[in-house]
N, C-alpha and C. Protein backbone atom coordinates (compact mmCIF):
# COMPACT_ATOMS: atom_id res chain seq x y z
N UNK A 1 59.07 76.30 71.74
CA UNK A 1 60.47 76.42 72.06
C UNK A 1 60.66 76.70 73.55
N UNK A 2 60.03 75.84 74.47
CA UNK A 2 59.85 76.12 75.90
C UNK A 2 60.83 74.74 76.35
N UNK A 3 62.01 74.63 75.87
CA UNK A 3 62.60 73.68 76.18
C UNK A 3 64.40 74.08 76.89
N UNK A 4 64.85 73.79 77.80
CA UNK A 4 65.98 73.98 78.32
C UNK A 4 67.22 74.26 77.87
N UNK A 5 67.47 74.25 76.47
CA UNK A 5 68.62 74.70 75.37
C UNK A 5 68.41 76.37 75.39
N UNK A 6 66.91 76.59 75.06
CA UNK A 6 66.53 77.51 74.83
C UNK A 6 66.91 78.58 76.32
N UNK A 7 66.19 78.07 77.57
CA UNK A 7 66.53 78.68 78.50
C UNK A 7 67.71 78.70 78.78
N UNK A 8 68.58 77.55 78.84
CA UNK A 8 70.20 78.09 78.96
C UNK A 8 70.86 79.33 77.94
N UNK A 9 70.36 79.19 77.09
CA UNK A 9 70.84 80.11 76.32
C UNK A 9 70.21 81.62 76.39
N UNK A 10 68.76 81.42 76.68
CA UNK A 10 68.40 82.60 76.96
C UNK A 10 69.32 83.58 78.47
N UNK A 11 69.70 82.51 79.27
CA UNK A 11 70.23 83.08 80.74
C UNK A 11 71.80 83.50 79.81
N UNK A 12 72.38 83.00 78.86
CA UNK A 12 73.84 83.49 78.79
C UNK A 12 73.81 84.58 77.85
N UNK A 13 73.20 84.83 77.28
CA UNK A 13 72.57 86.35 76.75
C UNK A 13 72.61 87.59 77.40
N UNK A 14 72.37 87.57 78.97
CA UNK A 14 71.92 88.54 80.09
C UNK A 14 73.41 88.81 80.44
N UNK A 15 73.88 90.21 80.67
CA UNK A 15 74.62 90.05 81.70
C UNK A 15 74.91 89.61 82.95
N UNK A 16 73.76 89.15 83.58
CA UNK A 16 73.84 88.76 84.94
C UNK A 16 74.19 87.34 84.76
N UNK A 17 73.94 86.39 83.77
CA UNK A 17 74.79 84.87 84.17
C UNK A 17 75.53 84.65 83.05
N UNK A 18 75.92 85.85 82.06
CA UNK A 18 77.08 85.71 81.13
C UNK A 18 78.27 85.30 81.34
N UNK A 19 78.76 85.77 83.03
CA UNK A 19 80.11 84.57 83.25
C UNK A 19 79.83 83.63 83.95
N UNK A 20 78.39 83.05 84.51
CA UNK A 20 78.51 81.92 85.14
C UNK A 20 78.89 80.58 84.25
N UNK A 21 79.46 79.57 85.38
CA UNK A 21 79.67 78.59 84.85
C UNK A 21 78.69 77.75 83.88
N UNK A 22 78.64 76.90 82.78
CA UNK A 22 78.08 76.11 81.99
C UNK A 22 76.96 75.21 82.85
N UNK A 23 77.17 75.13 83.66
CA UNK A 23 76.40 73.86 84.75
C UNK A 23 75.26 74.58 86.10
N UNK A 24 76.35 75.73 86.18
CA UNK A 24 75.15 76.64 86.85
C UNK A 24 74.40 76.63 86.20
N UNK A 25 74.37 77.23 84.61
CA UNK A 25 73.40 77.65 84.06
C UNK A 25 72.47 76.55 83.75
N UNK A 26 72.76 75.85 83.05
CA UNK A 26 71.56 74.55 83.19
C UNK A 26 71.08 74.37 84.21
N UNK A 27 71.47 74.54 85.58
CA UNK A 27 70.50 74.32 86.63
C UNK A 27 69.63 75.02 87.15
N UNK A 28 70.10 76.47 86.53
CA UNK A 28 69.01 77.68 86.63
C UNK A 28 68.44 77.46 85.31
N UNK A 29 68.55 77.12 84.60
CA UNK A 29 67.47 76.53 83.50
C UNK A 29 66.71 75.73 83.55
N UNK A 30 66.51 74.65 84.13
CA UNK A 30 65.96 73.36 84.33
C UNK A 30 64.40 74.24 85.78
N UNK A 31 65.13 75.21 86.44
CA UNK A 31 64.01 75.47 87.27
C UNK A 31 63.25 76.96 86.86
N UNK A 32 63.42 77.48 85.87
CA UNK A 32 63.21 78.84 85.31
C UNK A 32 61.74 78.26 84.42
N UNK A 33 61.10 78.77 84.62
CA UNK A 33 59.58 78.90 83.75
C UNK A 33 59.33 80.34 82.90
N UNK A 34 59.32 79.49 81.59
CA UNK A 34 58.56 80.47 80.45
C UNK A 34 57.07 81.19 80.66
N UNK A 35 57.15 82.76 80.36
CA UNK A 35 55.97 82.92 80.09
C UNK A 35 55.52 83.61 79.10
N UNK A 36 54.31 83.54 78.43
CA UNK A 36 54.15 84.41 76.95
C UNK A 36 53.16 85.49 77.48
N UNK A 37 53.06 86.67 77.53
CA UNK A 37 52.20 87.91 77.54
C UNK A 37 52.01 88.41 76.54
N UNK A 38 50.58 89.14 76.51
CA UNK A 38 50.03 90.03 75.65
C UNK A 38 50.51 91.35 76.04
N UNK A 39 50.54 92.23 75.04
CA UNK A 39 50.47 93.53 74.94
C UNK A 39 50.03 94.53 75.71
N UNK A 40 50.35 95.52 76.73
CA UNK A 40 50.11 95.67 77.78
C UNK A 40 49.96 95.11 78.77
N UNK A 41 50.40 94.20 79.06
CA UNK A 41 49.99 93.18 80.62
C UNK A 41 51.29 93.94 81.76
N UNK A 42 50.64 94.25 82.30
CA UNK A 42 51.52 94.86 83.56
C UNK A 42 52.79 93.32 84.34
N UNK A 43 53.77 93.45 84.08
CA UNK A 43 54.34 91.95 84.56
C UNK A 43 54.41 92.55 86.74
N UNK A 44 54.95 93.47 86.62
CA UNK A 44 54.98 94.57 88.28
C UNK A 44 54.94 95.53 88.26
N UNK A 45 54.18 96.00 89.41
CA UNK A 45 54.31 97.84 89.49
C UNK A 45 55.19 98.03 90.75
N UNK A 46 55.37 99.12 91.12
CA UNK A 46 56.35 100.14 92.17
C UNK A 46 55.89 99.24 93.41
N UNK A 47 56.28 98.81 94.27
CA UNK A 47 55.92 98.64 95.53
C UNK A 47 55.22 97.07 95.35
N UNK A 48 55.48 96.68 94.66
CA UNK A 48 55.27 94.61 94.50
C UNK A 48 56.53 94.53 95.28
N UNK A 49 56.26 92.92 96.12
CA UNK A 49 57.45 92.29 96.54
C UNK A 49 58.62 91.68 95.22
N UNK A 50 59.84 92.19 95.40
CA UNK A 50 60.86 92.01 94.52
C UNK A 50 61.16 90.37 94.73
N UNK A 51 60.32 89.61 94.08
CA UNK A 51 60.31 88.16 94.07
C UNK A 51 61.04 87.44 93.24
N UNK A 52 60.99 87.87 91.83
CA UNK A 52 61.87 87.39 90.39
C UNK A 52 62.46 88.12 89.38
N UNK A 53 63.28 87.23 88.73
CA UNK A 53 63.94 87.69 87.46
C UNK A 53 63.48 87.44 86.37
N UNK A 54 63.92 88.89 85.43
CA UNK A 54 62.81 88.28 84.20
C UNK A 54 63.81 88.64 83.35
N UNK A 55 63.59 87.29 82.07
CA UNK A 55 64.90 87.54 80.84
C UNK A 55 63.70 87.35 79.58
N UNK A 56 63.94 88.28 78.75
CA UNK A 56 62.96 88.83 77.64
C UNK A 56 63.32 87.60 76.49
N UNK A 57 62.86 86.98 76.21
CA UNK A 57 63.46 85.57 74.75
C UNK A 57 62.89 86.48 73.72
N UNK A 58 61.67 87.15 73.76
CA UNK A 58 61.14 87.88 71.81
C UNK A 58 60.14 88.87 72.77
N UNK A 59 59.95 90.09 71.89
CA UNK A 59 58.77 91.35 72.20
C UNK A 59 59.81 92.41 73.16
N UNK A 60 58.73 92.87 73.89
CA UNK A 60 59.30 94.35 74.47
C UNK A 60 58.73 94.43 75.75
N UNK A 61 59.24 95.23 76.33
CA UNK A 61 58.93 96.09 77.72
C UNK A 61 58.98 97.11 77.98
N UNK A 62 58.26 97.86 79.02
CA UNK A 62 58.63 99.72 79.22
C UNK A 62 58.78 99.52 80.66
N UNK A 63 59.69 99.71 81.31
CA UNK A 63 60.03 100.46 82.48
C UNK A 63 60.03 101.34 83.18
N UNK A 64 59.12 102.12 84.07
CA UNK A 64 58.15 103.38 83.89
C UNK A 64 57.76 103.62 84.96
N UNK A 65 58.20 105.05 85.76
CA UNK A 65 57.40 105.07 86.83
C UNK A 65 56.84 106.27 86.74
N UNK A 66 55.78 106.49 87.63
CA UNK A 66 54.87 107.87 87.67
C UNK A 66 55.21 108.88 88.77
N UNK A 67 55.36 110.08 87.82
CA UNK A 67 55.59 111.18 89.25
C UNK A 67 54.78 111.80 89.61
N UNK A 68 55.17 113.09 90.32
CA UNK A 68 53.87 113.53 91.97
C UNK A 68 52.79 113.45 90.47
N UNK A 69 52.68 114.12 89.72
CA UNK A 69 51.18 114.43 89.11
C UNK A 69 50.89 113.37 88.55
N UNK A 70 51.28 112.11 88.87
CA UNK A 70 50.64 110.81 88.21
C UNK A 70 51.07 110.34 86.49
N UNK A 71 51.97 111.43 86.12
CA UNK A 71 52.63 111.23 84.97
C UNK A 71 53.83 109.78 84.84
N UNK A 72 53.08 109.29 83.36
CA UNK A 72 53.93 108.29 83.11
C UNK A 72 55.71 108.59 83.12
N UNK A 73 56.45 108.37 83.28
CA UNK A 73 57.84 108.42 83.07
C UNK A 73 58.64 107.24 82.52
N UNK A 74 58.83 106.94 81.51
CA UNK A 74 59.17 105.68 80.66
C UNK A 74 60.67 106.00 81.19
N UNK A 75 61.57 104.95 82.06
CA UNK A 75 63.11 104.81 82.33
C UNK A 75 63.69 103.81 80.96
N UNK A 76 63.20 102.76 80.52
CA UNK A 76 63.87 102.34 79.08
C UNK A 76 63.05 101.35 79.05
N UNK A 77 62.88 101.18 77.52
CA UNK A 77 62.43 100.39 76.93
C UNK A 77 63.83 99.17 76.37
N UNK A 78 62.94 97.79 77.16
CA UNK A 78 63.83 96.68 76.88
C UNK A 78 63.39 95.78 75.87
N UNK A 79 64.21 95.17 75.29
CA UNK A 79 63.62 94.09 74.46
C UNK A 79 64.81 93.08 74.54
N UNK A 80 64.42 91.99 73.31
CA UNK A 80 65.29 90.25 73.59
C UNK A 80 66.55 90.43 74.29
N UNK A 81 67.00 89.32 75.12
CA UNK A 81 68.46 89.38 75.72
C UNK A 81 68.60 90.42 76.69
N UNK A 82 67.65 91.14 77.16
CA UNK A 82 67.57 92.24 78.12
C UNK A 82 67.01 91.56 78.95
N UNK A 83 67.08 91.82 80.83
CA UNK A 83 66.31 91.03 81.90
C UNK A 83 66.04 92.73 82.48
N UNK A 84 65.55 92.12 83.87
CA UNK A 84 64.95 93.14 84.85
C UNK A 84 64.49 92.20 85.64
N UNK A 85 64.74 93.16 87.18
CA UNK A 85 64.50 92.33 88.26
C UNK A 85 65.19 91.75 88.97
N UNK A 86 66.87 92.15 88.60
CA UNK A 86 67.71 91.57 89.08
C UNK A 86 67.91 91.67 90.77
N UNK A 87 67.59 93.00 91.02
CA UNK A 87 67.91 93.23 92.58
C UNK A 87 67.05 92.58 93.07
N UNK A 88 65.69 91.96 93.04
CA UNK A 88 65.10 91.21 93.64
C UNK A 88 65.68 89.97 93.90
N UNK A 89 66.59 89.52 93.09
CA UNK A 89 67.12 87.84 93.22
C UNK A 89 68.42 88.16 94.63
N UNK A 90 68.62 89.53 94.74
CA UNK A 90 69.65 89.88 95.45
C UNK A 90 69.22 90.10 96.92
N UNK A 91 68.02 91.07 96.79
CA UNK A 91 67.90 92.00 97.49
C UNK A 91 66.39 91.46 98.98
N UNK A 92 65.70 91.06 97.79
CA UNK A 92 64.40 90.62 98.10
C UNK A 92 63.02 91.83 98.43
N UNK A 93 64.01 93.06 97.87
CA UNK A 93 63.33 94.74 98.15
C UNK A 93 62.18 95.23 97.35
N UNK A 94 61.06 95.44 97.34
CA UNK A 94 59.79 96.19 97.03
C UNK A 94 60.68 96.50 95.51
N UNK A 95 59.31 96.58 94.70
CA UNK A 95 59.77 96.79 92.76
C UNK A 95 59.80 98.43 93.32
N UNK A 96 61.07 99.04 92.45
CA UNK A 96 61.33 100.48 92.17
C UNK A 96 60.44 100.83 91.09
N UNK A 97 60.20 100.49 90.37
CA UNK A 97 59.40 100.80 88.90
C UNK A 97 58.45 99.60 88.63
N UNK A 98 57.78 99.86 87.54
CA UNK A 98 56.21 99.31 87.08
C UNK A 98 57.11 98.59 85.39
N UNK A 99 57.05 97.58 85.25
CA UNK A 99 57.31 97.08 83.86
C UNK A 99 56.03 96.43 83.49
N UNK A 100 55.96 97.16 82.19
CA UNK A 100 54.63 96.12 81.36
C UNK A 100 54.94 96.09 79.54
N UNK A 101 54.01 95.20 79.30
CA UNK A 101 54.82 94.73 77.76
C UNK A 101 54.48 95.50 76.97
N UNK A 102 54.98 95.89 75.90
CA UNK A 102 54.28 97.05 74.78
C UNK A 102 54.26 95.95 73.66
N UNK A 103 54.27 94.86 73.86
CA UNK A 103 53.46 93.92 72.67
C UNK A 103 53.84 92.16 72.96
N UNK A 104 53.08 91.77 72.29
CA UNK A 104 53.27 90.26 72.76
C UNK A 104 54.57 89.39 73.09
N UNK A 105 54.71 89.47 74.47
CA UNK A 105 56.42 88.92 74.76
C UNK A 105 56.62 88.11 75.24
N UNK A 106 57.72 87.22 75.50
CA UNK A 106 58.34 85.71 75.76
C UNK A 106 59.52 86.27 76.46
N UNK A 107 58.86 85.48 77.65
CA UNK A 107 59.98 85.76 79.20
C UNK A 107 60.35 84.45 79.69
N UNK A 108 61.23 84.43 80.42
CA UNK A 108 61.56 83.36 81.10
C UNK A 108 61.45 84.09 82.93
N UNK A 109 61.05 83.50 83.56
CA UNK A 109 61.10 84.15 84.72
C UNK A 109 61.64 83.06 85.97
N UNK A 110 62.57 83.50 87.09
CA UNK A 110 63.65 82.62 87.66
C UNK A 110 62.75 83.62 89.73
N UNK A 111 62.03 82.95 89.96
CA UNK A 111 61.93 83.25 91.61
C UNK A 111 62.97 83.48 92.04
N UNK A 112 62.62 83.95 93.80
CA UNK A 112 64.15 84.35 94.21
C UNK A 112 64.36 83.03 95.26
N UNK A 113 63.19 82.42 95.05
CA UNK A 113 63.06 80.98 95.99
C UNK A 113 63.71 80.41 95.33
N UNK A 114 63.77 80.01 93.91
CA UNK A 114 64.63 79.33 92.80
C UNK A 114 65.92 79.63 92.69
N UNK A 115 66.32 81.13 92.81
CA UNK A 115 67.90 81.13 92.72
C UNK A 115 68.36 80.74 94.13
N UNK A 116 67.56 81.15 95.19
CA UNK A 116 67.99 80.98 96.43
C UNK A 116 68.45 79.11 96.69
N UNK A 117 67.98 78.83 96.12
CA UNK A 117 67.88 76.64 95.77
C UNK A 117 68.86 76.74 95.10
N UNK A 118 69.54 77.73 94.04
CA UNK A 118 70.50 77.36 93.01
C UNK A 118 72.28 77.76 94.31
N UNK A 119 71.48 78.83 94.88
CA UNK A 119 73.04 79.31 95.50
C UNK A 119 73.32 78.33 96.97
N UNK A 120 71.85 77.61 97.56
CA UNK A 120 72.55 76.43 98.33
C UNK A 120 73.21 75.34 97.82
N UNK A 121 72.71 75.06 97.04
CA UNK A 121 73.51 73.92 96.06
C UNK A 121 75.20 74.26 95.43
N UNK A 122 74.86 75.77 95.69
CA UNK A 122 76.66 76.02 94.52
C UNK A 122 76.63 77.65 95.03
N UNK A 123 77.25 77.69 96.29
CA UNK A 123 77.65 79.05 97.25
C UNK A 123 78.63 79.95 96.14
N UNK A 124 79.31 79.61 95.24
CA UNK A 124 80.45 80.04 94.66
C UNK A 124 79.73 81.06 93.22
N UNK A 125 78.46 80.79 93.03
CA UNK A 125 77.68 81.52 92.28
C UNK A 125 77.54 83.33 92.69
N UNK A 126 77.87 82.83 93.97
CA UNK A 126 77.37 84.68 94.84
C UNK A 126 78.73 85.53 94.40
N UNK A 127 79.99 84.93 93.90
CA UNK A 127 80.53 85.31 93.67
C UNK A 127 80.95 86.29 92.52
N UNK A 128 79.65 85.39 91.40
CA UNK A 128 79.83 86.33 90.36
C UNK A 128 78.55 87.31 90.50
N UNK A 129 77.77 86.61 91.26
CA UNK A 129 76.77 88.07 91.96
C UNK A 129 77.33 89.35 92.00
N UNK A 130 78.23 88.95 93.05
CA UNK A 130 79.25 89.97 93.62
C UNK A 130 79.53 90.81 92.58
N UNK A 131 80.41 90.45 91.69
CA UNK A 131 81.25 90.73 90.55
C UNK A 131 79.96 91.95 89.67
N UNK A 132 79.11 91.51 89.26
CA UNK A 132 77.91 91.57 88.78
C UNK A 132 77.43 93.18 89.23
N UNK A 133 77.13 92.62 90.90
CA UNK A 133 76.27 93.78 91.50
C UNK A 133 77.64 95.11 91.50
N UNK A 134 79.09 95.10 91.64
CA UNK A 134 79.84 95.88 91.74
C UNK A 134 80.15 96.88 90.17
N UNK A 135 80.03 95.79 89.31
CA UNK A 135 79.62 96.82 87.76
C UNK A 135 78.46 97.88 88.20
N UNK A 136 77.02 97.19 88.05
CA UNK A 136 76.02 97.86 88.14
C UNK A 136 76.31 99.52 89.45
N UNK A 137 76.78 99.00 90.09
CA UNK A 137 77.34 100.45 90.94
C UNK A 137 78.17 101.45 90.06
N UNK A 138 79.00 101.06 90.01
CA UNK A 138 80.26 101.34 89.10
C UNK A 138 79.27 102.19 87.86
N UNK A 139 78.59 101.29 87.13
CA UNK A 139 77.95 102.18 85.99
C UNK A 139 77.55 103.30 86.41
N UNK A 140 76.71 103.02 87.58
CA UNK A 140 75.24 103.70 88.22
C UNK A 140 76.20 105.61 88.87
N UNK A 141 76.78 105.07 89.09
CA UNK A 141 77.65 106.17 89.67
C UNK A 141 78.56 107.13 88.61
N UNK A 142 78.77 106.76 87.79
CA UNK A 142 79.40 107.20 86.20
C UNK A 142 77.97 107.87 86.21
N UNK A 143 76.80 107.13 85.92
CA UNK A 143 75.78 107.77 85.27
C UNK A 143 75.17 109.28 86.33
N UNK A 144 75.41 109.18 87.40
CA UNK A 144 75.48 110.30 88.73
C UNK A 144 76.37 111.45 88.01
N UNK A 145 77.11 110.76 88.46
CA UNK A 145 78.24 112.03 87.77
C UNK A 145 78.13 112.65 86.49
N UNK A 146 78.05 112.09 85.79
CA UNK A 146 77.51 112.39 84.23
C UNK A 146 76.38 113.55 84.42
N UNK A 147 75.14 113.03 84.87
CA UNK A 147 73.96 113.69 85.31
C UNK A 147 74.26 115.17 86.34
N UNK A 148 75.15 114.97 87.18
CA UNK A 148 75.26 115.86 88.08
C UNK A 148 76.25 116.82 86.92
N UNK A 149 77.27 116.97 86.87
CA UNK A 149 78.04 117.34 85.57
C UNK A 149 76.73 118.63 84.48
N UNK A 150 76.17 117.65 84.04
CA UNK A 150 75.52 118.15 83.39
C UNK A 150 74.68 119.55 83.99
N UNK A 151 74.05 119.18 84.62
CA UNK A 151 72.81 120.12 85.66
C UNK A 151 74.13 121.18 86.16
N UNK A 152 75.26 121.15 86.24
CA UNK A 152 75.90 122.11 86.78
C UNK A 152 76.34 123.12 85.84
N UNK A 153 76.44 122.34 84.50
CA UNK A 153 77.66 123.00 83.76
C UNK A 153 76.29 124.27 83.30
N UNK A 154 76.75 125.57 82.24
CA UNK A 154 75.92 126.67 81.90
C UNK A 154 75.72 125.74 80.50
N UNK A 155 74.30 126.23 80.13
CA UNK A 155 73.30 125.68 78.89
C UNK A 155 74.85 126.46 77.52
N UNK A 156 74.84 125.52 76.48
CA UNK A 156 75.36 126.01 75.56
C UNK A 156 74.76 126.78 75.05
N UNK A 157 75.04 127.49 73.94
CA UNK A 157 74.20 128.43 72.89
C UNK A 157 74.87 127.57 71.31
N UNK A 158 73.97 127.29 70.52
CA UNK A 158 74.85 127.54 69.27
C UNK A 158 74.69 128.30 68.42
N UNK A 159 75.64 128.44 67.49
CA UNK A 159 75.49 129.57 65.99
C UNK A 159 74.16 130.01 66.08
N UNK A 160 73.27 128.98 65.51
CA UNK A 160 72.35 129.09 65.17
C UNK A 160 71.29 129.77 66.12
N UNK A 161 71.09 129.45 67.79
CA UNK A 161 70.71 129.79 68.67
C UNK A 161 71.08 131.55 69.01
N UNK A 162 72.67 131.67 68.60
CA UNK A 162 72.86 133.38 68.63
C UNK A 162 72.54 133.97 67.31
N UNK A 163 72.88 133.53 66.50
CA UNK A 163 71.77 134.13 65.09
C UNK A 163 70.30 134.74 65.64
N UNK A 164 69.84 133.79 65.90
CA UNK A 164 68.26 133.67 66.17
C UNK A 164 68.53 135.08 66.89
N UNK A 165 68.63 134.65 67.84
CA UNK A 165 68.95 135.62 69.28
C UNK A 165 69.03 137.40 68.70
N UNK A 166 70.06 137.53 67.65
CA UNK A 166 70.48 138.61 67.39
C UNK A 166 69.25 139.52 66.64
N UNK A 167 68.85 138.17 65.56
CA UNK A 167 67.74 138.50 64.78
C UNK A 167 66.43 139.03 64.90
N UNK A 168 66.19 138.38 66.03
CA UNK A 168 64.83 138.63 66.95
C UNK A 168 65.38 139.80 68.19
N UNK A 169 66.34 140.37 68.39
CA UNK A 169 66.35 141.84 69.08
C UNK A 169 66.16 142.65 68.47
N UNK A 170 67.00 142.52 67.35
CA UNK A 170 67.03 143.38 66.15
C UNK A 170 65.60 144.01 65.58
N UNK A 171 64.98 142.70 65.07
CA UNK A 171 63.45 142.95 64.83
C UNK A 171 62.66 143.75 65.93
N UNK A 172 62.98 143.26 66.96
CA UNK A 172 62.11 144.38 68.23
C UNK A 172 62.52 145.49 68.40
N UNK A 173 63.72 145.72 68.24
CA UNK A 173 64.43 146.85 68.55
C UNK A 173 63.92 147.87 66.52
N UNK A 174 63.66 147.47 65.72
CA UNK A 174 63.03 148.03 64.68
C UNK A 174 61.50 148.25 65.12
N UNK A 175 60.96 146.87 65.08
CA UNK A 175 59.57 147.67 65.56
C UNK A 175 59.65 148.83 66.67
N UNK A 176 60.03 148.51 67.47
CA UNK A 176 59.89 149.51 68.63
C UNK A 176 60.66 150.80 68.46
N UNK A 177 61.49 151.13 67.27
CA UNK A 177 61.39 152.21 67.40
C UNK A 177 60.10 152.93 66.09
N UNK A 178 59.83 151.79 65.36
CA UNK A 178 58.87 152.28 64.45
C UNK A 178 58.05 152.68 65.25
N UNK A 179 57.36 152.72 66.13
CA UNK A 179 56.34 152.70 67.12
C UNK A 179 56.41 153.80 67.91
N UNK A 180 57.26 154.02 68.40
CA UNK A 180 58.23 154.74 68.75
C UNK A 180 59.76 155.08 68.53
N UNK A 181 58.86 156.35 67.50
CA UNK A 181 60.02 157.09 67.13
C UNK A 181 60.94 158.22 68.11
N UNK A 182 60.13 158.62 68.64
CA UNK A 182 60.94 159.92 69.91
C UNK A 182 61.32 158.55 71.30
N UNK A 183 61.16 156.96 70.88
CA UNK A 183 62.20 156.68 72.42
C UNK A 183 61.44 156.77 73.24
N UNK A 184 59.85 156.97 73.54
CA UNK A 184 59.09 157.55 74.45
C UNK A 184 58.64 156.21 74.63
C-alpha cells in the first residue's frame, strides 16, 4: 500500500496539511517516500539536522529526551495520523528531541528539500504554514500558562489526605505519650 491515494490521504489526516488544497496535496504526495521500521529503530535524536517530516500510516513512536543524569524522559507517545518534525520543514533547526519506534511502523517521510520544491511551485502554501505555525504557538502558550498556574498555585489536600494526616498524629501523639508518660 505504498501507492499515492494512500499518501494523499495519509498527509490529510495530519494537522499540518488538513486545510491544504486537494492538489497541493497530491503533489506533496507524489514526492513523499514510505518507510517501514522495526521496533526500536531510532528515526532522530536531539541535535540531528531538522531535515524532514514524518506522518505515522500504522505502529508507534516515543518522543523522548534525556536529562542532566542521562534519564529517559518520554514527551508523548504518537501513533497513526500523528506526524513530527514539523519545525524542520519550517525551520531547518537541529532535532529538539530523539523519536524512535516502540514497534514495527509505517511512515511516510516528506524532506525539507521536497517541501521546499512544493512551496516554489505554489508560494500560497506558506500561507497555511502560517496559519498552522500560529495555532501551535497559541496551544504552546495555553500549555505555559497552564503549567506555570499550576507550579504556583498551593498543593491541594483531600478528605482522604487530612484523614490520613489526623490519623497518623494521633497515633504518634498515643505512642509518644505511651513512652512517655511524664512528657519528658
Amino acid at each position: 500500500m505504498d501507492n499515492w491515494e494512500d499518501k494523499r490521504k495519509g498527509l490529510s489526516e495530519t494537522s499540518v496539511f488538513r486545510d491544504m488544497p486537494e492538489e497541493v496535496m497530491g503533489e506533496i504526495a507524489r514526492v513523499a517516500e514510505m518507510k517501514l521500521l522495526p521496533a526500536g529503530a531510532m528515526i532522530f535524536r536531539k541535535g540531528d539536522p531538522g531535515d524532514s517530516f514524518w506522518v505515522i500510516r500504522s505502529g508507534k513512536v516515543r518522543v523522548f529526551r534525556k536529562d542532566d543524569e542521562g534519564v529517559d524522559l518520554t514527551l508523548s507517545e504518537l501513533g497513526p495520523g500523528k506526524s513530527f518534525g514539523e519545525m524542520a520543514l519550517l525551520t531547518g533547526e537541529p532535532r529538539s528531541a530523539n523519536v524512535e519506534t516502540l514497534e514495527e511502523t509505517r511512515l511516510m517521510v516528506l524532506t525539507k528539500a521536497q517541501f521546499d520544491g512544493v512551496l516554489r511551485s505554489r508560494p500560497e502554501v506558506s500561507l497555511t504554514f502560517i496559519k498552522q505555525l500560529s495555532g501551535w504557538l497559541k496551544r504552546d502558550e495555553q500549555a505555559l500558562e497552564t503549567e506555570a498556574r499550576r507550579m504556583i498555585a498551593p498543593p491541594r489536600m483531600s478528605w482522604f489526605d487530612f484523614v490520613l494526616l489526623i490519623g497518623v498524629s494521633a497515633l504518634f501523639a498515643l505512642v509518644f505519650n505511651q513512652t512517655n508518660p511524664n512528657g519528658i
